[in-house]
C-alpha atoms as a PDB file:
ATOM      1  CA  UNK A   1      65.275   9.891 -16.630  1.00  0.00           C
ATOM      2  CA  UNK A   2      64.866   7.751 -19.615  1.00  0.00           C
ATOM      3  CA  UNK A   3      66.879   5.117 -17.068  1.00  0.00           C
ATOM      4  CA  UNK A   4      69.612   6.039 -16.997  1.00  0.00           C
ATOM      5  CA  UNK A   5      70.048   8.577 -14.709  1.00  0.00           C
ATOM      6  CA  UNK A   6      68.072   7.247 -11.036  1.00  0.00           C
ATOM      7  CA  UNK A   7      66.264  10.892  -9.647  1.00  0.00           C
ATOM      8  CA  UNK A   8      63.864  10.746  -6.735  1.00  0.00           C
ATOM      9  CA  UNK A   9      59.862  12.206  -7.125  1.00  0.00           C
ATOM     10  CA  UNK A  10      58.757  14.285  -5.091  1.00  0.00           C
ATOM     11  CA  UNK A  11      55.019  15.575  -5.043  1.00  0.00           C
ATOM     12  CA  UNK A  12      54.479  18.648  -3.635  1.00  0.00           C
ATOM     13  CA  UNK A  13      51.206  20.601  -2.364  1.00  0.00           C
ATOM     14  CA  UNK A  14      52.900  23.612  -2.268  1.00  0.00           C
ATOM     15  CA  UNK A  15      54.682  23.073  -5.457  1.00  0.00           C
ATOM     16  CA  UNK A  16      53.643  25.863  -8.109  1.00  0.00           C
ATOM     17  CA  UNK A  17      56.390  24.579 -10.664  1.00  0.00           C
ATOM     18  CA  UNK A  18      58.425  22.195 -11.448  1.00  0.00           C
ATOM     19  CA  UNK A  19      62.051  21.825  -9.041  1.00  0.00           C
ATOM     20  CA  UNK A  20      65.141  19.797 -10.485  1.00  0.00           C
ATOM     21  CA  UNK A  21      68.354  19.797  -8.140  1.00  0.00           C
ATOM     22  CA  UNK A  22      71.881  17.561  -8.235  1.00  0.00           C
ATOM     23  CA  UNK A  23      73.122  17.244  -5.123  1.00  0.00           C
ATOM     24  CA  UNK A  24      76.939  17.133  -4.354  1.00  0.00           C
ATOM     25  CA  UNK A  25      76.584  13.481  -3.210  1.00  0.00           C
ATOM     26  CA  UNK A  26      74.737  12.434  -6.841  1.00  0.00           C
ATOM     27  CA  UNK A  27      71.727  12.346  -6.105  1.00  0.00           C
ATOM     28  CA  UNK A  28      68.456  13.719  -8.020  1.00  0.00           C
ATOM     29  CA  UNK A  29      65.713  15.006  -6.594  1.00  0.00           C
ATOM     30  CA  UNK A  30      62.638  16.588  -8.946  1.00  0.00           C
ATOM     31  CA  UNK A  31      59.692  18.273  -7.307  1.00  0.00           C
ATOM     32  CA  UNK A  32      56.645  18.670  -8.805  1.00  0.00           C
ATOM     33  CA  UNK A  33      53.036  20.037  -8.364  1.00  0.00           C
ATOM     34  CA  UNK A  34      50.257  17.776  -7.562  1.00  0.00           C
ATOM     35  CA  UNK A  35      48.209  16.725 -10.594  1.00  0.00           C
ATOM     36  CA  UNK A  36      51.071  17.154 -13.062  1.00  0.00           C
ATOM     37  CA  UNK A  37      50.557  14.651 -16.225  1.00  0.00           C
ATOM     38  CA  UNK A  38      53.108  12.833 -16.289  1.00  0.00           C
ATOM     39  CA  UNK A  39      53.937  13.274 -20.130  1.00  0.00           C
ATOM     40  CA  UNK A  40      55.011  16.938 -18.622  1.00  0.00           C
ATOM     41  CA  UNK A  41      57.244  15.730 -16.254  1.00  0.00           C
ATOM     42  CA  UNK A  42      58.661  13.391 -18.866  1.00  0.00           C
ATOM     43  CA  UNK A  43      59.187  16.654 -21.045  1.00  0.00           C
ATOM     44  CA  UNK A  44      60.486  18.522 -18.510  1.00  0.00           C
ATOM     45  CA  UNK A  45      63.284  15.746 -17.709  1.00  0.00           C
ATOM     46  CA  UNK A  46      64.394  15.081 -21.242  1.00  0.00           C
ATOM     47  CA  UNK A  47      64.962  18.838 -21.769  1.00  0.00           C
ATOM     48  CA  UNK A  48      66.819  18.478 -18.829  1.00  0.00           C
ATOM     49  CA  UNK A  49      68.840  15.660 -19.612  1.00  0.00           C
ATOM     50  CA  UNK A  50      72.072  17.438 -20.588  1.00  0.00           C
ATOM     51  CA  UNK A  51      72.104  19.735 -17.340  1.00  0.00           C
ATOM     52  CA  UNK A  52      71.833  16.871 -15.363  1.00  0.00           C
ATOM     53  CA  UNK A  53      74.978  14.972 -16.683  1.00  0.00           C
ATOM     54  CA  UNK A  54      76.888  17.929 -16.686  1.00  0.00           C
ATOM     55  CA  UNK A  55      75.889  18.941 -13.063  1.00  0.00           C
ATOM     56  CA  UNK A  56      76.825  15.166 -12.176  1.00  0.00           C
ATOM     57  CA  UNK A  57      79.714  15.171 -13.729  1.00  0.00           C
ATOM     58  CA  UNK A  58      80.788  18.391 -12.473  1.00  0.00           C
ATOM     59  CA  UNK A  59      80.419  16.941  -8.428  1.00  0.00           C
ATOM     60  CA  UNK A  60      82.380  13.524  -9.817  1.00  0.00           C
ATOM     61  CA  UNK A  61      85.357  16.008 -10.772  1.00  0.00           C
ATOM     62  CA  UNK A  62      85.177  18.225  -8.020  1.00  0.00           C
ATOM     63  CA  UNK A  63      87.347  18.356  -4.644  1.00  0.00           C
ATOM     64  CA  UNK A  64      84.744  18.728  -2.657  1.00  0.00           C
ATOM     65  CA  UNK A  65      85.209  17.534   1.059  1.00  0.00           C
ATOM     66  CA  UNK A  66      82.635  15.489   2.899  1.00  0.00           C
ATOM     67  CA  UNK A  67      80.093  17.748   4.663  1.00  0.00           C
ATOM     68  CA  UNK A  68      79.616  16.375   7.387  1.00  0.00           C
ATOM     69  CA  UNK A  69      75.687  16.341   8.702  1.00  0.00           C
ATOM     70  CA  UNK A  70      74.854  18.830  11.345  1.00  0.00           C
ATOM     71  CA  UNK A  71      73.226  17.637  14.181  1.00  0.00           C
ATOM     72  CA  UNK A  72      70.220  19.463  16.225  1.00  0.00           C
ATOM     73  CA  UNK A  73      73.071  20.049  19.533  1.00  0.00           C
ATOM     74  CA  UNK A  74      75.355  21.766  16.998  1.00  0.00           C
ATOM     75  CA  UNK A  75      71.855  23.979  15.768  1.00  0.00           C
ATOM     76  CA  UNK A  76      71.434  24.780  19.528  1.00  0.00           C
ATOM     77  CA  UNK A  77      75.516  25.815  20.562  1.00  0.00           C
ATOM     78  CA  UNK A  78      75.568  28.194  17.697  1.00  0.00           C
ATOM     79  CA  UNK A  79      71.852  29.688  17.600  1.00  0.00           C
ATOM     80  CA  UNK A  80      72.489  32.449  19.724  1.00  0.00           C
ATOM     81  CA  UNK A  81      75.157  33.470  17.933  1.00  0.00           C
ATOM     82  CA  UNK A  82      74.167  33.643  14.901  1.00  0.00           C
ATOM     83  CA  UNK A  83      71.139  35.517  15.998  1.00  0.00           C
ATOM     84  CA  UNK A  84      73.260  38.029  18.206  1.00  0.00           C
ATOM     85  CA  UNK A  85      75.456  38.210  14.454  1.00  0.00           C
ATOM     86  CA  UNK A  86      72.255  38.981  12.374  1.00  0.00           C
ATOM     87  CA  UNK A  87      70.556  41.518  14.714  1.00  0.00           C
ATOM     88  CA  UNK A  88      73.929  43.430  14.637  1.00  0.00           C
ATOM     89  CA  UNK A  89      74.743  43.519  10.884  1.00  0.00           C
ATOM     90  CA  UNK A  90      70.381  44.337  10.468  1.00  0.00           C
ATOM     91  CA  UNK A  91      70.697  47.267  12.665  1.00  0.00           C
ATOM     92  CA  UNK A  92      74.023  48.475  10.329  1.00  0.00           C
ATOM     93  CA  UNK A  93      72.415  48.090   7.287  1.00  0.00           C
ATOM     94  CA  UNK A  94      68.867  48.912   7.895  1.00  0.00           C
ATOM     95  CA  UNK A  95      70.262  52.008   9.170  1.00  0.00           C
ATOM     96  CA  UNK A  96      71.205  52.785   5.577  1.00  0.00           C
ATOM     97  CA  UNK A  97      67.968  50.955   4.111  1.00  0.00           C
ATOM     98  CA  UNK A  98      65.223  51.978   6.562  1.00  0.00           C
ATOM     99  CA  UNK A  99      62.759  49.429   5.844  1.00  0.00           C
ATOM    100  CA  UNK A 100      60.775  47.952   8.494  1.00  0.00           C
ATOM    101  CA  UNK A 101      60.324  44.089   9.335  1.00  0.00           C
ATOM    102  CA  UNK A 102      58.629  41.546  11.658  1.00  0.00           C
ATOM    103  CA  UNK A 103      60.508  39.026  12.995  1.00  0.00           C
ATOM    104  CA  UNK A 104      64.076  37.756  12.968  1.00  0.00           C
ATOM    105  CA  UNK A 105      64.253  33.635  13.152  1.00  0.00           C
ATOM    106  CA  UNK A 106      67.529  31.545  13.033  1.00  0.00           C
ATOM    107  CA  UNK A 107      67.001  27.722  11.462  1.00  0.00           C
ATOM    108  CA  UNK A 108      68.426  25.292  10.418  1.00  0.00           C
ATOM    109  CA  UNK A 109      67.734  24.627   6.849  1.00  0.00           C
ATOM    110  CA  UNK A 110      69.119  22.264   3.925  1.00  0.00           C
ATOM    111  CA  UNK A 111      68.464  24.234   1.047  1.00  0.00           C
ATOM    112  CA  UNK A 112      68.760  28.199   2.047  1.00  0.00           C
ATOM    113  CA  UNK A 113      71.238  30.506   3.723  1.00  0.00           C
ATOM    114  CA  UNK A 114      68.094  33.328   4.159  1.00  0.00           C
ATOM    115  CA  UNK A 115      64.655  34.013   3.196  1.00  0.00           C
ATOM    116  CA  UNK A 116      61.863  37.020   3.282  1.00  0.00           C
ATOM    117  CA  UNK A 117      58.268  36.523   3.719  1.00  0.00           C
ATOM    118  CA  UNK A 118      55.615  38.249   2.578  1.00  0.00           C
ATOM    119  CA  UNK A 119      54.935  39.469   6.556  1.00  0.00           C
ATOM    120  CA  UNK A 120      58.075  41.287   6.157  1.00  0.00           C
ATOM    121  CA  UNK A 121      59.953  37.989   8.254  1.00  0.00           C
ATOM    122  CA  UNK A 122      63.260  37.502   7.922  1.00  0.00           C
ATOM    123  CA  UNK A 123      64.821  34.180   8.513  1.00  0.00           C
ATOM    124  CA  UNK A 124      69.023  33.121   8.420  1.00  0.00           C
ATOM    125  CA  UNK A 125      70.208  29.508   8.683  1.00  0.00           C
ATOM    126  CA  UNK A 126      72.558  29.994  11.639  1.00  0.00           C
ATOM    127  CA  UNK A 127      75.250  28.348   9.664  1.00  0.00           C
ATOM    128  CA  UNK A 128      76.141  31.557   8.141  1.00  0.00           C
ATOM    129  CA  UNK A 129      78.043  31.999  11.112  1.00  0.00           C
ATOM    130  CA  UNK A 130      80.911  29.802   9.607  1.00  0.00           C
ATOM    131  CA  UNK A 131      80.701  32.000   6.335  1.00  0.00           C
ATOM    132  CA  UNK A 132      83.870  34.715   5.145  1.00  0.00           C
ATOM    133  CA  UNK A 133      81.938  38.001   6.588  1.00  0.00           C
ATOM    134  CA  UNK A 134      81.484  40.021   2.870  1.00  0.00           C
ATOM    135  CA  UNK A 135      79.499  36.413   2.707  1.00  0.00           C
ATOM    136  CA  UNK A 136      77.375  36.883   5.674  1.00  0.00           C
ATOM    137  CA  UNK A 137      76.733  40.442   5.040  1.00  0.00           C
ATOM    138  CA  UNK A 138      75.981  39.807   1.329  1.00  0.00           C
ATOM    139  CA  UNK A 139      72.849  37.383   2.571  1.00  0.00           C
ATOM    140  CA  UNK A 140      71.662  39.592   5.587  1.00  0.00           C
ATOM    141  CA  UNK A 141      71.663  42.389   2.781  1.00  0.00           C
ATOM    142  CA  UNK A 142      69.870  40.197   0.397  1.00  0.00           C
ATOM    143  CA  UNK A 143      67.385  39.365   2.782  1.00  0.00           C
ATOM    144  CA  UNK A 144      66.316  42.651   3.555  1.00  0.00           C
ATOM    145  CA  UNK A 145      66.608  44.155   0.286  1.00  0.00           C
ATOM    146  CA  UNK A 146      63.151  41.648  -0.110  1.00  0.00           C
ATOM    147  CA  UNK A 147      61.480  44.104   2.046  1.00  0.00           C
ATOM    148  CA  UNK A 148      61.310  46.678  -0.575  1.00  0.00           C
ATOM    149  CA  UNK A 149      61.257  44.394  -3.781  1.00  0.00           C
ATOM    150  CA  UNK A 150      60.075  40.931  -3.207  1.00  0.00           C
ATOM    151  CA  UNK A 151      61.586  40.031  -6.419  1.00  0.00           C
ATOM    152  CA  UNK A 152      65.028  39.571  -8.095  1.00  0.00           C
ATOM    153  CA  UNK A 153      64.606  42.585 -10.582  1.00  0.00           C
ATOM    154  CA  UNK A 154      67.259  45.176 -11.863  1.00  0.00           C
ATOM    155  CA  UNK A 155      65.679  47.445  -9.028  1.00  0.00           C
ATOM    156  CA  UNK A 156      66.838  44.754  -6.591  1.00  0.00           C
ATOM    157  CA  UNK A 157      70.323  44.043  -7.488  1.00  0.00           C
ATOM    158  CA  UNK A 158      70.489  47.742  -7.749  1.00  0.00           C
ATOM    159  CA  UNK A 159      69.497  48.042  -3.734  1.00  0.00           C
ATOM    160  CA  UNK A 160      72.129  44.812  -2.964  1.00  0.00           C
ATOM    161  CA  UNK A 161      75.239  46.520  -4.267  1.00  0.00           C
ATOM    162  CA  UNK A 162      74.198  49.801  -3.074  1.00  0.00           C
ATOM    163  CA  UNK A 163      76.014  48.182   0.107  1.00  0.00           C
ATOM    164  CA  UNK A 164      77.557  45.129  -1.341  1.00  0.00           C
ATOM    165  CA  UNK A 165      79.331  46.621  -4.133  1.00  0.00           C
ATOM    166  CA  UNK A 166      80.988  43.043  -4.946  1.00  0.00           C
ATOM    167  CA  UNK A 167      77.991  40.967  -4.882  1.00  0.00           C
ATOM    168  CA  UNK A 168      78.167  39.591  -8.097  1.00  0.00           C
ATOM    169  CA  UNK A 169      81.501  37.299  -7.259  1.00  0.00           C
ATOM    170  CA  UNK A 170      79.949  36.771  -3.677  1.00  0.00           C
ATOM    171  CA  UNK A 171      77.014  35.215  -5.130  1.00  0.00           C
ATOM    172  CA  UNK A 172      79.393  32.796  -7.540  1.00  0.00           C
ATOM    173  CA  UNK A 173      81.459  32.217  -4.471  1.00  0.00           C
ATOM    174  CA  UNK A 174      78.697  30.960  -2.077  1.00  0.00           C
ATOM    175  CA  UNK A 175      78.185  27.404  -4.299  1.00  0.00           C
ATOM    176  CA  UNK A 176      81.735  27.031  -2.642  1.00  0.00           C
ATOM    177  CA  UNK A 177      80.162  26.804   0.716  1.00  0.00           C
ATOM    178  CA  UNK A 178      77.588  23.958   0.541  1.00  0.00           C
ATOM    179  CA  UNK A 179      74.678  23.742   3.119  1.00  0.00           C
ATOM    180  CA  UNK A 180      74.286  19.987   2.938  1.00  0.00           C
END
């Protein structure tokens, strides 16, 4: 970034747009389609620029403890439960909901607490076991909220606090709770 900022490149397949993230420990990682010119990504990164020093600055201030890395035995102790956890607090909600899914899968995952596909799956990162419970309720309810707008729309925020009244400060709270 004009050098003085070091960020890694990434080139992704899958990539429709352009991805810039700070992570806690300082580094920067940008994502970017295949076959991007690179005078866009230059662009993109200089209009950028500011939001990148701030976010930097922001994890320099910060208390935040080390995180320590999760290892694959520590993904396999606490599986179960966090799939027995997320089949209970699906059946409460979609008893209110009434939308109908797939699957269920518990990963582990870097970047995401949940995620909806398009097949109507639902996936948790199992370490949303460790989360306050309005937490882990708010993301199970997110989650299947996708089911009837795969989109983040006035109509979907609308279905979220229909049983997570408080979701706004939940949401602002989660950044508190790092995955990495």
């Amino acid at each position: 970034m004009e050098g003085d900022i070091a960020f890694r490149l990434k080139r992704s397949r899958r990539a429709r747009r352009m991805r810039l993230v700070v992570y806690g420990d300082g580094s920067v990682v940008l994502t970017t389609p295949y076959g991007l010119q690179e005078s866009a990504v230059d662009k993109f990164l200089a209009g950028q620029k500011q939001w990148v020093l701030q976010k930097l600055e922001f994890f320099k201030r910060a208390d935040l403890q080390a995180v320590p890395r999760r290892s694959r035995r520590e993904y396999l102790e606490h599986k179960e439960r966090a799939r027995v956890l997320v089949h209970e607090r699906i059946g409460f909600f979609n008893a209110i909901y009434n939308y109908s899914f797939n699957v269920i899968t518990i990963r582990t995952q870097k970047s995401r607490w949940g995620s909806c596909s398009r097949k109507g799956n639902l996936n948790f990162n199992y370490r949303l076991l460790f989360l306050p419970e309005s937490h882990q309720d708010y993301i199970i309810v997110h989650e299947l909220c996708h089911l009837q707008e795969f989109n983040h729309s006035k109509k979907f925020w609308a279905l979220v606090e229909k049983t997570v009244p408080a979701y706004v400060a939940i949401r602002k709270d989660l950044s508190k709770h790092p995955l990495r």
